[in-house]
Protein backbone atom coordinates (compact mmCIF):
# COMPACT_ATOMS: atom_id res chain seq x y z
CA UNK A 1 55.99 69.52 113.92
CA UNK A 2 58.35 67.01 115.29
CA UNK A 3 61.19 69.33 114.47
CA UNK A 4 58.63 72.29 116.83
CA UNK A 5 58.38 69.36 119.80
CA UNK A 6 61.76 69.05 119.77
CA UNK A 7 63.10 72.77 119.95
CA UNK A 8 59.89 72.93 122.15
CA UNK A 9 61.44 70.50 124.68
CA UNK A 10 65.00 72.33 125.00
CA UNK A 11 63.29 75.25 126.01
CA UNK A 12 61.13 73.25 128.23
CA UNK A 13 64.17 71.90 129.95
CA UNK A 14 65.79 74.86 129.97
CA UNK A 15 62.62 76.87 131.69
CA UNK A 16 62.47 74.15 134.01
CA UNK A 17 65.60 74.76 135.57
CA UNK A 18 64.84 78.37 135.57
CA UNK A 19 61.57 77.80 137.14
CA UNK A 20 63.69 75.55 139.46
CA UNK A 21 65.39 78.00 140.71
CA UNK A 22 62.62 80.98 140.76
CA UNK A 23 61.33 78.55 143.18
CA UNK A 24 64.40 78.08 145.54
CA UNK A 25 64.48 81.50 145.52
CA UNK A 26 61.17 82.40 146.76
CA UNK A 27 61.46 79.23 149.98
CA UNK A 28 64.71 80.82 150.80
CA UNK A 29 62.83 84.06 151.29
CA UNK A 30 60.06 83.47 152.45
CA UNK A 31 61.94 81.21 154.82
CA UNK A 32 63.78 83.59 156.11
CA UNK A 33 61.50 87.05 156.30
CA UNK A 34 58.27 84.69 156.78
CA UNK A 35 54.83 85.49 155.17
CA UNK A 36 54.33 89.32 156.80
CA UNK A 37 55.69 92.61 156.62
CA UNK A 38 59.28 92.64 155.19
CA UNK A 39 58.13 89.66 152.60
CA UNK A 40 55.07 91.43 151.49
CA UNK A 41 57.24 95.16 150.99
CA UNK A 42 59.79 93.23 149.49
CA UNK A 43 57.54 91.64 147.22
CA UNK A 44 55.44 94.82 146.37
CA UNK A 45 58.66 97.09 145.05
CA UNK A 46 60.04 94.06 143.10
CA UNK A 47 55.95 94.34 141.77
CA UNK A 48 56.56 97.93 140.15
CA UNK A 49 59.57 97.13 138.28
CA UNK A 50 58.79 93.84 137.45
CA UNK A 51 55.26 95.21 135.65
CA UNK A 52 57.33 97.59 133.37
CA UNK A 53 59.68 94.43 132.48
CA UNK A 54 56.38 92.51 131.92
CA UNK A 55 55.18 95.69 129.29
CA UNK A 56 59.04 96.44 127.75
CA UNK A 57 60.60 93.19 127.96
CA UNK A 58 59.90 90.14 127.78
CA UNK A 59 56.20 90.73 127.05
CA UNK A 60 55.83 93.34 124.27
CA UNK A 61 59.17 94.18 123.41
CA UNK A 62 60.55 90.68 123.32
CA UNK A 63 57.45 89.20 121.16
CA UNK A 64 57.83 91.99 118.73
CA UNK A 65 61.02 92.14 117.90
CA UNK A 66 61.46 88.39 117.20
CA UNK A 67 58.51 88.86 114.86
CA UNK A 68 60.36 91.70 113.23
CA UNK A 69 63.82 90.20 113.37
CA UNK A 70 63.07 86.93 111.79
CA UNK A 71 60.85 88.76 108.99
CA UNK A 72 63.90 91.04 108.13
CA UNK A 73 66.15 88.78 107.92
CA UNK A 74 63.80 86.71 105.95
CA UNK A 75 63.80 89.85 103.41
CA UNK A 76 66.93 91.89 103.68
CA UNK A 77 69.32 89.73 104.72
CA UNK A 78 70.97 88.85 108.27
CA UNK A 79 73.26 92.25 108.02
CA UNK A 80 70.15 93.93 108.33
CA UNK A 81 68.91 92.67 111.16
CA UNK A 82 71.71 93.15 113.06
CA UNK A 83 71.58 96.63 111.96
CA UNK A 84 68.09 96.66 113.44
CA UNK A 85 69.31 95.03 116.51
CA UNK A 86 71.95 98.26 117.22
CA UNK A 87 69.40 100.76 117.02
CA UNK A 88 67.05 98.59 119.22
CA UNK A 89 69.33 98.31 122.06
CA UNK A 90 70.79 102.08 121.75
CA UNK A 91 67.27 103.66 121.27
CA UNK A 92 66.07 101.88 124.54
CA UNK A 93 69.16 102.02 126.55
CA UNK A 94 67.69 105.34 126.54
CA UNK A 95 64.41 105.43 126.46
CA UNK A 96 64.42 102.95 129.91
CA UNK A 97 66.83 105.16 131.60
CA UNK A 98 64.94 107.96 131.34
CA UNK A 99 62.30 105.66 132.60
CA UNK A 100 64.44 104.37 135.46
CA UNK A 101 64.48 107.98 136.87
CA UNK A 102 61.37 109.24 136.77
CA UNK A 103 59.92 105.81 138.71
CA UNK A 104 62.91 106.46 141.35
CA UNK A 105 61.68 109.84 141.66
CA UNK A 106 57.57 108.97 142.02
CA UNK A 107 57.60 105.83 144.02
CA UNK A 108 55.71 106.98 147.35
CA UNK A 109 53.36 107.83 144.49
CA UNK A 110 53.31 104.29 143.10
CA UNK A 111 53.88 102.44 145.70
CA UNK A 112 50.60 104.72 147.59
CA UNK A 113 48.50 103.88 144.64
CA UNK A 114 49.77 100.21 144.15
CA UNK A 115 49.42 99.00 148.12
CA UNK A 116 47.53 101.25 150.32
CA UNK A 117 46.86 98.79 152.84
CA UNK A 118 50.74 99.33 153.24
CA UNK A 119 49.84 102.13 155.77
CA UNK A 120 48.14 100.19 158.41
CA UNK A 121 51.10 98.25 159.35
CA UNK A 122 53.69 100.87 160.74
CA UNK A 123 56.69 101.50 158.68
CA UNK A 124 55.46 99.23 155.76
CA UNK A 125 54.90 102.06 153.71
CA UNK A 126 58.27 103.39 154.01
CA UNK A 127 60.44 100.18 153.97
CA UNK A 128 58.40 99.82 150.70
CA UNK A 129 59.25 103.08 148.88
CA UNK A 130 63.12 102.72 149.30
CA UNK A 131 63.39 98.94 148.08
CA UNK A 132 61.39 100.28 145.03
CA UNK A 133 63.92 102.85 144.70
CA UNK A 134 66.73 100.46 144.83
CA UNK A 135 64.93 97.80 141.99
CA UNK A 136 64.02 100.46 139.27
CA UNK A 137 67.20 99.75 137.62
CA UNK A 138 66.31 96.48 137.12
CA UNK A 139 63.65 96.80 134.38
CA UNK A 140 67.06 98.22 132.15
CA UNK A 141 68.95 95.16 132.15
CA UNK A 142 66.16 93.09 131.37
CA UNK A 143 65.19 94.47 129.01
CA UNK A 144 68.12 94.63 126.97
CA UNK A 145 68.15 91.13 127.99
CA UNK A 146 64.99 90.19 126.34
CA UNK A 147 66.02 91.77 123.42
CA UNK A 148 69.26 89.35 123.18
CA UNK A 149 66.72 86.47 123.32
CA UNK A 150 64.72 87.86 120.83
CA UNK A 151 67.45 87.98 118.20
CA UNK A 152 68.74 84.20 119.01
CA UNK A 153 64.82 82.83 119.38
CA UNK A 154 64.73 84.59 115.58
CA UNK A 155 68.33 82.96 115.21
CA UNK A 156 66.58 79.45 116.13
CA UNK A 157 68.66 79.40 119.02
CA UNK A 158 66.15 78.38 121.86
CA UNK A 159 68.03 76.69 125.05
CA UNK A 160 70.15 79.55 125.82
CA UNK A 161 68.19 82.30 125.82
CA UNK A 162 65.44 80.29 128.00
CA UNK A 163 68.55 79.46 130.65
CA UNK A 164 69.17 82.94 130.86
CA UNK A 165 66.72 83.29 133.56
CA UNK A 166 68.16 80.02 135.26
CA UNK A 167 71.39 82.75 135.90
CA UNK A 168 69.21 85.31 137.04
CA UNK A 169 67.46 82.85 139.70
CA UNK A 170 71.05 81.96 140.57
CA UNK A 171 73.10 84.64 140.67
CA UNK A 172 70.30 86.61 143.05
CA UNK A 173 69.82 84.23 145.69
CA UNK A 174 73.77 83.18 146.18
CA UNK A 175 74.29 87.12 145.96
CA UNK A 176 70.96 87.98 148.10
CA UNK A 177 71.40 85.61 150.85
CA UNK A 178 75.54 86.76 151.02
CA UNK A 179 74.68 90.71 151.02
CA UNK A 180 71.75 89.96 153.35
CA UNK A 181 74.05 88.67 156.05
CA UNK A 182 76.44 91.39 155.25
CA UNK A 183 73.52 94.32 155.65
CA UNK A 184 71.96 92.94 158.40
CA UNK A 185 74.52 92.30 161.09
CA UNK A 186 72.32 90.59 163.63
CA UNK A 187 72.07 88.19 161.51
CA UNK A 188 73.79 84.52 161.95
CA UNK A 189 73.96 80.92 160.07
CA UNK A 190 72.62 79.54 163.42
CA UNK A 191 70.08 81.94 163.61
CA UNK A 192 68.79 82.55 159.43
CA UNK A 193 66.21 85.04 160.35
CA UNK A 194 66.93 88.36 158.43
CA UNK A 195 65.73 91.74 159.92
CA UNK A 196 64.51 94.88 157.50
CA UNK A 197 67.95 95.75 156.74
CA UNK A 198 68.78 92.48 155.00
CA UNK A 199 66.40 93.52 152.45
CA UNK A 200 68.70 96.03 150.60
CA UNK A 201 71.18 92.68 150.28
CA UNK A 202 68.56 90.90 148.83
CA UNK A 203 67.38 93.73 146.13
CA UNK A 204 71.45 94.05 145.18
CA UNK A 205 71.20 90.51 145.03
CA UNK A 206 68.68 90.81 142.27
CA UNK A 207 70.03 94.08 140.05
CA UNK A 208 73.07 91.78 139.90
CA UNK A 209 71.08 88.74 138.91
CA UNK A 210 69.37 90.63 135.98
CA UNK A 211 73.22 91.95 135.04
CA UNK A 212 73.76 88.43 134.87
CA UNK A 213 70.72 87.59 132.63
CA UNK A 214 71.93 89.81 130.05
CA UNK A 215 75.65 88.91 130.12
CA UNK A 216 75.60 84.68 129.54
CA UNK A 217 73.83 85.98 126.41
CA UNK A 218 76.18 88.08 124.94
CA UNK A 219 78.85 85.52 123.76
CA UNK A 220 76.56 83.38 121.67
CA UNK A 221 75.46 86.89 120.13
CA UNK A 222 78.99 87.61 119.66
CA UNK A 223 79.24 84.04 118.02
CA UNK A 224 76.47 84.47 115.61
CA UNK A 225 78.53 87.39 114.14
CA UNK A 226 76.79 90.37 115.91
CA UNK A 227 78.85 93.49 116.98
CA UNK A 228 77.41 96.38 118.61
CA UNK A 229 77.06 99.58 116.78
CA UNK A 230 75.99 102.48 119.54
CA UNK A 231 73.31 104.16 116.56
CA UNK A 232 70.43 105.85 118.09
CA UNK A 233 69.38 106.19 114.92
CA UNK A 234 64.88 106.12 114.74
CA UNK A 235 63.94 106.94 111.65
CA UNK A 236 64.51 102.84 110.89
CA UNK A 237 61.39 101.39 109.06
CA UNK A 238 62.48 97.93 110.97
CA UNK A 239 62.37 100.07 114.09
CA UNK A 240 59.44 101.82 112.86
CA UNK A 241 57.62 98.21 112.74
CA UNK A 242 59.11 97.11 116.46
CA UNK A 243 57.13 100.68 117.83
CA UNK A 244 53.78 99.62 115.78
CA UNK A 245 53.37 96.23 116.75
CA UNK A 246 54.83 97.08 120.54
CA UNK A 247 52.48 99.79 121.53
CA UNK A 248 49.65 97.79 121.22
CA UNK A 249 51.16 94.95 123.06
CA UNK A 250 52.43 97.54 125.57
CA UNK A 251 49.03 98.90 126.07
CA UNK A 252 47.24 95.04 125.77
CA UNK A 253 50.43 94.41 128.81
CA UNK A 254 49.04 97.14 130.37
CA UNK A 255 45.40 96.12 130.80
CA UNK A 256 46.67 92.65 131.74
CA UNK A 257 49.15 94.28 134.71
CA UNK A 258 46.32 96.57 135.68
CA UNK A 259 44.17 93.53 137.08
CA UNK A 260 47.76 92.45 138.58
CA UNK A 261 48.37 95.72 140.04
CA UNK A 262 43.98 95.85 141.06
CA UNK A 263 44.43 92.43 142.49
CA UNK A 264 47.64 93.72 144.96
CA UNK A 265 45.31 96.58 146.14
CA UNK A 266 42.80 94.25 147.35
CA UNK A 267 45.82 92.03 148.97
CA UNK A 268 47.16 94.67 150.41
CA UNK A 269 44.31 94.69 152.61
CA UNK A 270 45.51 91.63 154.75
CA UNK A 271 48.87 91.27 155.84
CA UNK A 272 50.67 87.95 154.42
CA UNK A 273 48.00 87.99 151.10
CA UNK A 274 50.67 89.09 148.82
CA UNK A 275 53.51 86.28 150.17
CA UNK A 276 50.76 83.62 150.02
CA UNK A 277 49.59 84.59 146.54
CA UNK A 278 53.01 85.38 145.34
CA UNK A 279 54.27 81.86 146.65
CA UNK A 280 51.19 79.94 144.95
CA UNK A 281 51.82 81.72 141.46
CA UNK A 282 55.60 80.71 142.17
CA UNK A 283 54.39 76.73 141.43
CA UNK A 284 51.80 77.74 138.22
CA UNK A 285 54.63 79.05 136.78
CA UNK A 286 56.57 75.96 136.27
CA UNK A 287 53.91 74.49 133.74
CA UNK A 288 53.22 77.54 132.35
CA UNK A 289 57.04 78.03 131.84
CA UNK A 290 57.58 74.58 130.63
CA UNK A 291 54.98 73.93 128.57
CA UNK A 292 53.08 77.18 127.48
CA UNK A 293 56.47 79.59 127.09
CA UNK A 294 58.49 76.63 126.04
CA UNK A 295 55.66 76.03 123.48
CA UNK A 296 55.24 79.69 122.61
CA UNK A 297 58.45 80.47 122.44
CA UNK A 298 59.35 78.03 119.25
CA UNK A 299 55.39 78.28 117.38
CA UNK A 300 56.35 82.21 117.36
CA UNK A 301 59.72 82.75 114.32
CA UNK A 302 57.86 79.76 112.73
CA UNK A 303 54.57 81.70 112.43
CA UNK A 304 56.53 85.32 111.29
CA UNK A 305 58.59 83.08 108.47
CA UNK A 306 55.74 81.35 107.60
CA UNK A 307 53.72 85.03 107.39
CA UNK A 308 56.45 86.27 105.44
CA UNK A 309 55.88 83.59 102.79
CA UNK A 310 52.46 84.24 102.83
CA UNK A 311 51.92 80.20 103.71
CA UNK A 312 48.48 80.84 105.57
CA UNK A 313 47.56 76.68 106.41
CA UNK A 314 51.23 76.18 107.37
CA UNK A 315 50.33 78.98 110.14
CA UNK A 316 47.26 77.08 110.89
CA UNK A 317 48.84 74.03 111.20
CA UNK A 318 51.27 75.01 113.32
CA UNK A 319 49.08 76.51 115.82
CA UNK A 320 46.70 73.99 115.91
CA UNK A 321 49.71 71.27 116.85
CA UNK A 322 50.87 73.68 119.55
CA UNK A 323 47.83 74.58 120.74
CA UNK A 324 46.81 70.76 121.33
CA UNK A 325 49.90 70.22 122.95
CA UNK A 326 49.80 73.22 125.48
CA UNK A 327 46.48 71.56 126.49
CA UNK A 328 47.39 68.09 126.61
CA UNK A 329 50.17 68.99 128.78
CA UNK A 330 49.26 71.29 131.34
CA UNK A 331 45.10 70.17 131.68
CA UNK A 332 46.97 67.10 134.26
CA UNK A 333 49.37 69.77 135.87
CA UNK A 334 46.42 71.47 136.93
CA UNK A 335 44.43 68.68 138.38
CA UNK A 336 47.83 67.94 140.04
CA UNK A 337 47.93 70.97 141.32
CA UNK A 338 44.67 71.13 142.67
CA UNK A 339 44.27 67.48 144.33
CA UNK A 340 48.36 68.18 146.16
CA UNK A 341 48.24 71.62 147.07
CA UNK A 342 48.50 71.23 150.59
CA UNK A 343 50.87 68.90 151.23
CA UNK A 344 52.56 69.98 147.66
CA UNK A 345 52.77 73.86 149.36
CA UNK A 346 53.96 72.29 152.96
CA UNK A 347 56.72 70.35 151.25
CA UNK A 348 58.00 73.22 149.68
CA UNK A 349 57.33 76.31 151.81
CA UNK A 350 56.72 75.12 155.66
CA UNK A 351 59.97 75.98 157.74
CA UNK A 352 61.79 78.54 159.64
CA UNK A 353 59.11 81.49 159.57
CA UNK A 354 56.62 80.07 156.79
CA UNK A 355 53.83 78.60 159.16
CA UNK A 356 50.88 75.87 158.78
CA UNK A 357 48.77 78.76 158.83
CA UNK A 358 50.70 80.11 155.53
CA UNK A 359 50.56 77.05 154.49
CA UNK A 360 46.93 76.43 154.61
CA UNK A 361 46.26 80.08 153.01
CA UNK A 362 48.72 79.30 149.96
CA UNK A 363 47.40 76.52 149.23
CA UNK A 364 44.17 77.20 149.00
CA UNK A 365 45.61 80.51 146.68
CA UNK A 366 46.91 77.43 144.66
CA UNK A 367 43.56 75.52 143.96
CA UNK A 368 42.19 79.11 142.92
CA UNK A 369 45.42 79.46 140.24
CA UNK A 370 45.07 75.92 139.26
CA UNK A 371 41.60 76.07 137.51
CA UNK A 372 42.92 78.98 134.85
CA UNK A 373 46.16 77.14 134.31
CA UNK A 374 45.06 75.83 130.63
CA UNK A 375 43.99 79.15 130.25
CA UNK A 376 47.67 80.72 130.98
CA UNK A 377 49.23 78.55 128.67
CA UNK A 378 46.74 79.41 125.96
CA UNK A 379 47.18 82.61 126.21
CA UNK A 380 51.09 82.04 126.17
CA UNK A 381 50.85 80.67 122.85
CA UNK A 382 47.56 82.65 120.77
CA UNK A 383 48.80 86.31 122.12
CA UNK A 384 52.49 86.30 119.86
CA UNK A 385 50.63 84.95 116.92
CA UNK A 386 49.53 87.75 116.61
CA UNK A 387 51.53 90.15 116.39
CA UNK A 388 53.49 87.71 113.87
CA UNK A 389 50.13 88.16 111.90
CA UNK A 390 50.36 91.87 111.66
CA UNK A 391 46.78 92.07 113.89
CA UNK A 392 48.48 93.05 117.47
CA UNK A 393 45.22 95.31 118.35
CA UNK A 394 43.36 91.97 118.97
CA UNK A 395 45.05 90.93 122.33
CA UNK A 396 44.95 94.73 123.39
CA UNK A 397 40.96 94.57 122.56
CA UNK A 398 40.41 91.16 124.48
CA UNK A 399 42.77 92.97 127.66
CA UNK A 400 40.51 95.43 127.39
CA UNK A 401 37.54 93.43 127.98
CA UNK A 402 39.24 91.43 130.75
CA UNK A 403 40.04 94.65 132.91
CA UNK A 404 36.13 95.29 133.53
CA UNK A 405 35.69 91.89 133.98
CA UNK A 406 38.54 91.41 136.80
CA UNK A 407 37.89 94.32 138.74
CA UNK A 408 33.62 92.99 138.87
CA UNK A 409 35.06 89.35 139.98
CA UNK A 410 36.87 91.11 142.44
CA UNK A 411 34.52 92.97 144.25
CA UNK A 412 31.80 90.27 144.20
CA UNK A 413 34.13 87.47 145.23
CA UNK A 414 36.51 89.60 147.53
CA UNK A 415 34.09 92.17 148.98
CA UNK A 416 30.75 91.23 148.90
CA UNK A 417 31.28 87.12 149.14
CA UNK A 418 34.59 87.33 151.47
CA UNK A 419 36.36 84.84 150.05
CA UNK A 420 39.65 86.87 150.68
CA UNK A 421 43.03 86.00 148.73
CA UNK A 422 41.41 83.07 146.90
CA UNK A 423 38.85 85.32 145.52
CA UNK A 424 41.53 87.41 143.84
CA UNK A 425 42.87 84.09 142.89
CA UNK A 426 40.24 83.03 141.09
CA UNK A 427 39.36 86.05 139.35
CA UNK A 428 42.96 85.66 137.82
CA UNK A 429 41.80 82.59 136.52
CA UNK A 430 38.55 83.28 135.03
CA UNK A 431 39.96 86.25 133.26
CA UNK A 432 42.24 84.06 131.54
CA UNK A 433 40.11 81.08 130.66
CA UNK A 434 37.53 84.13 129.60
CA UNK A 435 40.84 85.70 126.89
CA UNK A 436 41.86 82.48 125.89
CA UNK A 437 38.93 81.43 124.58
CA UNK A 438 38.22 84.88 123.09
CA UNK A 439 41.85 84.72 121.52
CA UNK A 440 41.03 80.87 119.95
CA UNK A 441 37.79 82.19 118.16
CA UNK A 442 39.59 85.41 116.32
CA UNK A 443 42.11 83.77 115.46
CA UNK A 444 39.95 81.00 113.74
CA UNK A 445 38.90 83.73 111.62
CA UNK A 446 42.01 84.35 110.30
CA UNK A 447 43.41 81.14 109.69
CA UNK A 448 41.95 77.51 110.04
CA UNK A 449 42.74 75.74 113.21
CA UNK A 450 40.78 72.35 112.89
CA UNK A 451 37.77 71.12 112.68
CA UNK A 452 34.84 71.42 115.68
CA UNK A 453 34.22 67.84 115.72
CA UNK A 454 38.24 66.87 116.17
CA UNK A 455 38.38 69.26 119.20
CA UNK A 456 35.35 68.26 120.53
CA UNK A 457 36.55 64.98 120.57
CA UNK A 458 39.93 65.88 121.62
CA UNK A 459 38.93 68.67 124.29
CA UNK A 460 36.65 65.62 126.48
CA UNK A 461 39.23 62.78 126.16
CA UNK A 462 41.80 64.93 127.43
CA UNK A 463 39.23 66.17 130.53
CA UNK A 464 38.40 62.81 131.28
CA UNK A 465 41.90 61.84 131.61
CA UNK A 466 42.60 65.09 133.94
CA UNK A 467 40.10 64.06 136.12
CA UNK A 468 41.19 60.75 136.25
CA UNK A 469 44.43 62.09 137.07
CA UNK A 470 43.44 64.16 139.91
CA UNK A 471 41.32 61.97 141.53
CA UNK A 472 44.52 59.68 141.72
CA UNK A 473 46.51 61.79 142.83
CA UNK A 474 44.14 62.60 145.72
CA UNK A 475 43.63 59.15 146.82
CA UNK A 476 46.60 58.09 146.87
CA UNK A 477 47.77 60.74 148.94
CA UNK A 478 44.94 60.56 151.62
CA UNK A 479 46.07 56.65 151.46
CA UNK A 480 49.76 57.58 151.91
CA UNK A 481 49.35 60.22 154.46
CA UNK A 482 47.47 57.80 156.80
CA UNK A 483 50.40 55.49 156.64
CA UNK A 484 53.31 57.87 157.29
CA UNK A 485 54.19 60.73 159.68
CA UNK A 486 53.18 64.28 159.20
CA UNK A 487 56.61 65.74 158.30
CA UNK A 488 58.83 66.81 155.80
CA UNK A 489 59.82 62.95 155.35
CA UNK A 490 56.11 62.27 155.06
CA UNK A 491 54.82 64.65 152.77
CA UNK A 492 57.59 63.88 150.30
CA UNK A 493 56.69 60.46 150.25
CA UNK A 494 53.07 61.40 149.48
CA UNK A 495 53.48 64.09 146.80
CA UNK A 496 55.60 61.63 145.05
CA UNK A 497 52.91 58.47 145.66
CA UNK A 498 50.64 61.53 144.16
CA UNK A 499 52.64 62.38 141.17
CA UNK A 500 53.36 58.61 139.84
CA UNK A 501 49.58 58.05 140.80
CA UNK A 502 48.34 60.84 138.57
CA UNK A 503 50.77 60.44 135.91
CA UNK A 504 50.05 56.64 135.29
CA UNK A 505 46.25 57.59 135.54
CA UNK A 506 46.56 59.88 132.97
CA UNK A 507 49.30 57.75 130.42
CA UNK A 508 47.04 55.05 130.75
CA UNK A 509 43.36 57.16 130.12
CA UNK A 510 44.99 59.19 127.11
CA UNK A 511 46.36 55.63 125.55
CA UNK A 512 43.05 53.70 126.02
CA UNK A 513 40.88 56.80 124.35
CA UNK A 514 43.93 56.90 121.93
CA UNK A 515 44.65 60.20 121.89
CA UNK A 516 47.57 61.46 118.64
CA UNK A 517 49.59 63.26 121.17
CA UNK A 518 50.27 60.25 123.44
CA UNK A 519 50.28 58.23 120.37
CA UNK A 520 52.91 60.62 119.01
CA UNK A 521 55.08 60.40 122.33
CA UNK A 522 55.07 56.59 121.91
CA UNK A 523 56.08 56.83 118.74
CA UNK A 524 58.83 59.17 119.13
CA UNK A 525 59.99 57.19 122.32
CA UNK A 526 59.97 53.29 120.60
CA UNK A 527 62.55 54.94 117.49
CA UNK A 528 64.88 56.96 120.48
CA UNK A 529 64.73 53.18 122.00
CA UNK A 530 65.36 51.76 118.70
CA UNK A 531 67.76 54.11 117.91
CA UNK A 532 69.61 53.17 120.83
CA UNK A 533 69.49 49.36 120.86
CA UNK A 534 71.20 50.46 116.93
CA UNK A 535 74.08 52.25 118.67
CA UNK A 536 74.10 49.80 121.29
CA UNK A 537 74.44 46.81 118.64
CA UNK A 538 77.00 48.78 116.46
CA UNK A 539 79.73 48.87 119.67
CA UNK A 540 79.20 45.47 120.17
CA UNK A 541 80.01 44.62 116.74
């Protein structure tokens, strides 16, 4: 598995930058448009779009063709698999096209359905409709996208394909922010408060940023000897296997963006929900990125070749190691999360039009993400083995189950209870701590994943060292925060004191209870050090 860890922590890095600059991007907006009207129509029609992408591209289509990809060219040989790749990107070119019109053509409909709160605020509704118009075309070029990552994730080519998003982030925020200013012409760098008009900048901003997602791809693709073939061709039985282990991932997407799109209803019942929601999911998603994609993202062509092979305990294995590590790794990032959230969420987000009263509300959105975050990452890393294993109607049955179960969490903690925004937070959660562990026990029936006793043992040493962690990191920033100045100065100063708190809390709790992961890391980091005191000796000589 070191081989796994190590591929595992390229795309970590690489997701990290991406999630790096996901986050720039979402201050600079909500800096500039605040928490409110424009931010939460803006955010809305990027929603419709970005659910399709979710369902054709980077969740379904994305997991299934690397499955499918690796396993043919296992079999037949790489010239089939680019073969298979041709027809792919020809037979959705247009398929999503097709797609891309008929959601132009019924968004009042969707965007009616989708945010009907929208109406009470006057021309929400509107301003909504046309910036969903404008971002339909964006669920085409990721898509094809995610189907050049597919083919080099198959190709064991990891760090790429995970920085493709890092040029997405990029390119839409330098190219947002520039058309912005040139759309809105009230606007001014002494004044950086956009109006409703800068808002068609910033959705060009982001067509062009998934353009660019596609096209830092296409050289290494061109490098691995591919060489597109327009063949529309679907009578493929590679193709054939794509469709049957998509639709059910499509429909299992489905359920899973239903309780997203059921959630935005609720929001859309109090102006600001969706920016303070939207900017608390913004942070989960950098250890969810970096450890559960990262993770996910390398355990996946392993699992299909080892499938193909028929090699049932190496699939086992596997899993189990990246399983373990998923928790080990983001189990502290949530009790970060939750013991920093407000000063973490006023370090980040507080300026221009982002208040201390969006502030408060985000981060208290935060703390209801941050209890489901092991549960995100699980789920990250169970749902493709699946469809590697040729049983992709399991995650649509457990989406299934979770649909009921979000929309009941909903109305008891949002309606009846009143807990608002962080109600639909931590629905979200419980629905995927609820899958997760649903996931984990049918897939112990098809392969073996460890014993009960070694995750037992495991599962508390690694909660006793989150909480340790946590309370750390809360301590030491009520400590530091009595000692400096409420400002951006001072809050950086104690989310840092936080962070090296919490970390050392938890290094030194998982090395006492002796824990094989942090004995692993040791390991691994005392031969790099060796290594380098080789090198180091070998110059000198």
């Amino acid at each position: 598995m070191s081989g796994g860890r190590k591929a595992a922590g390229v795309v970590g890095a690489a997701v990290l930058g991406s999630r790096l600059m996901g986050l720039v991007r979402e201050v600079v907006f909500a800096g500039l448009f605040g928490a409110g009207r424009n931010l939460d129509a803006f955010l809305a029609a990027f929603q419709i779009p970005n659910l399709l992408r979710d369902l054709f591209a980077e969740g379904a289509l994305s997991t299934a063709f690397t499955a499918t990809f690796a396993k043919t060219q296992e079999r037949e040989g790489v010239a089939a698999a680019w073969r298979l790749t041709s027809r792919l990107l020809s037979t959705m070119t247009l398929f999503l096209g097709a797609i891309c019109l008929l959601g132009i053509a019924v968004s009042p409909w969707l965007v009616h359905v989708t945010n009907y709160g929208f109406h009470d605020v006057p021309g929400k509704f509107d301003l909504a409709v046309r910036l969903t118009r404008l971002l339909f075309p964006f669920i085409l070029l990721v898509s094809l996208a995610a189907v050049a990552m597919g083919v080099l994730n198959a190709r064991f080519i990891f760090g790429l394909p995970a920085s493709a998003s890092t040029a997405f982030n990029v390119v839409s925020v330098a190219a947002g922010v520039a058309l912005a200013y040139a759309f809105d012409p009230q606007a001014d760098w002494r004044r950086p408060f956009f109006g409703e008009r800068a808002l068609y900048g910033v959705c060009l901003g982001v067509l062009l940023g998934g353009f660019a997602q596609l096209a830092i791809q296409w050289p290494v693709l061109r490098r691995q000897g591919y060489f597109f073939r327009w063949d529309p061709t679907v009578r493929d039985v590679g193709l054939r296997q794509v469709w049957r282990l998509m639709w059910p991932s499509v429909i299992a997407g489905a359920a899973v963006q239903i309780n997203v799109v059921v959630n935005g209803m609720f929001a859309s019942e109090i102006n600001g929900a969706r920016s303070w929601l939207n900017c608390a999911f913004r942070l989960m998603q950098f250890p969810i990125g970096v450890f559960g994609v990262a993770i996910a993202t390398v355990t996946l062509p392993a699992v299909a070749r080892h499938h193909a092979r028929g090699d049932l305990p190496a699939i086992g294995w596997n899993v189990e190691q990246s399983l373990r590590l998923a928790i080990f790794l983001t189990l502290p990032a949530a009790a970060g999360l939750f013991a920093l959230a407000p000063d973490l969420i006023g370090l980040i987000y507080q300026r221009h039009l982002f208040t201390a009263f969006d502030t408060a509300r985000t981060a208290a959105a935060l703390r209801g993400y941050a209890a489901g975050l092991c549960g995100y990452a699980v789920l990250k890393v169970l749902t493709p083995c699946f469809y590697a294993l040729d049983h992709p109607r399991t995650p649509l049955n457990v989406s299934l189950i979770g649909i009921g179960i979000n929309l009941g969490l909903n109305l008891i903690l949002f309606k009846w209870l009143g807990f608002g925004h962080v109600g639909l937070a931590m629905t979200t959660s419980c629905v995927a701590l609820l899958n997760s562990v649903q996931l984990a026990v049918r897939l112990k029936r098809l392969v073996c994943l460890g014993g009960a006793t070694r995750w037992i043992r495991f599962l508390g040493s690694v909660l006793m060292a989150a909480c340790a962690c946590g309370w750390a990191a809360a301590w030491t920033v009520e400590w530091a925060s009595a000692w400096v100045v409420s400002d951006f100065k001072g809050r950086l100063i104690s989310v840092a004191a936080g962070v090296g708190a919490g970390m050392w809390a938890y290094g030194l709790t998982v090395l006492l209870l002796r824990v094989p992961e942090c004995m692993d890391m040791l390991r691994w980091a005392w031969r790099r050090i060796g290594t380098v005191r080789q090198m180091a000796g070998g110059r000198m000589h």
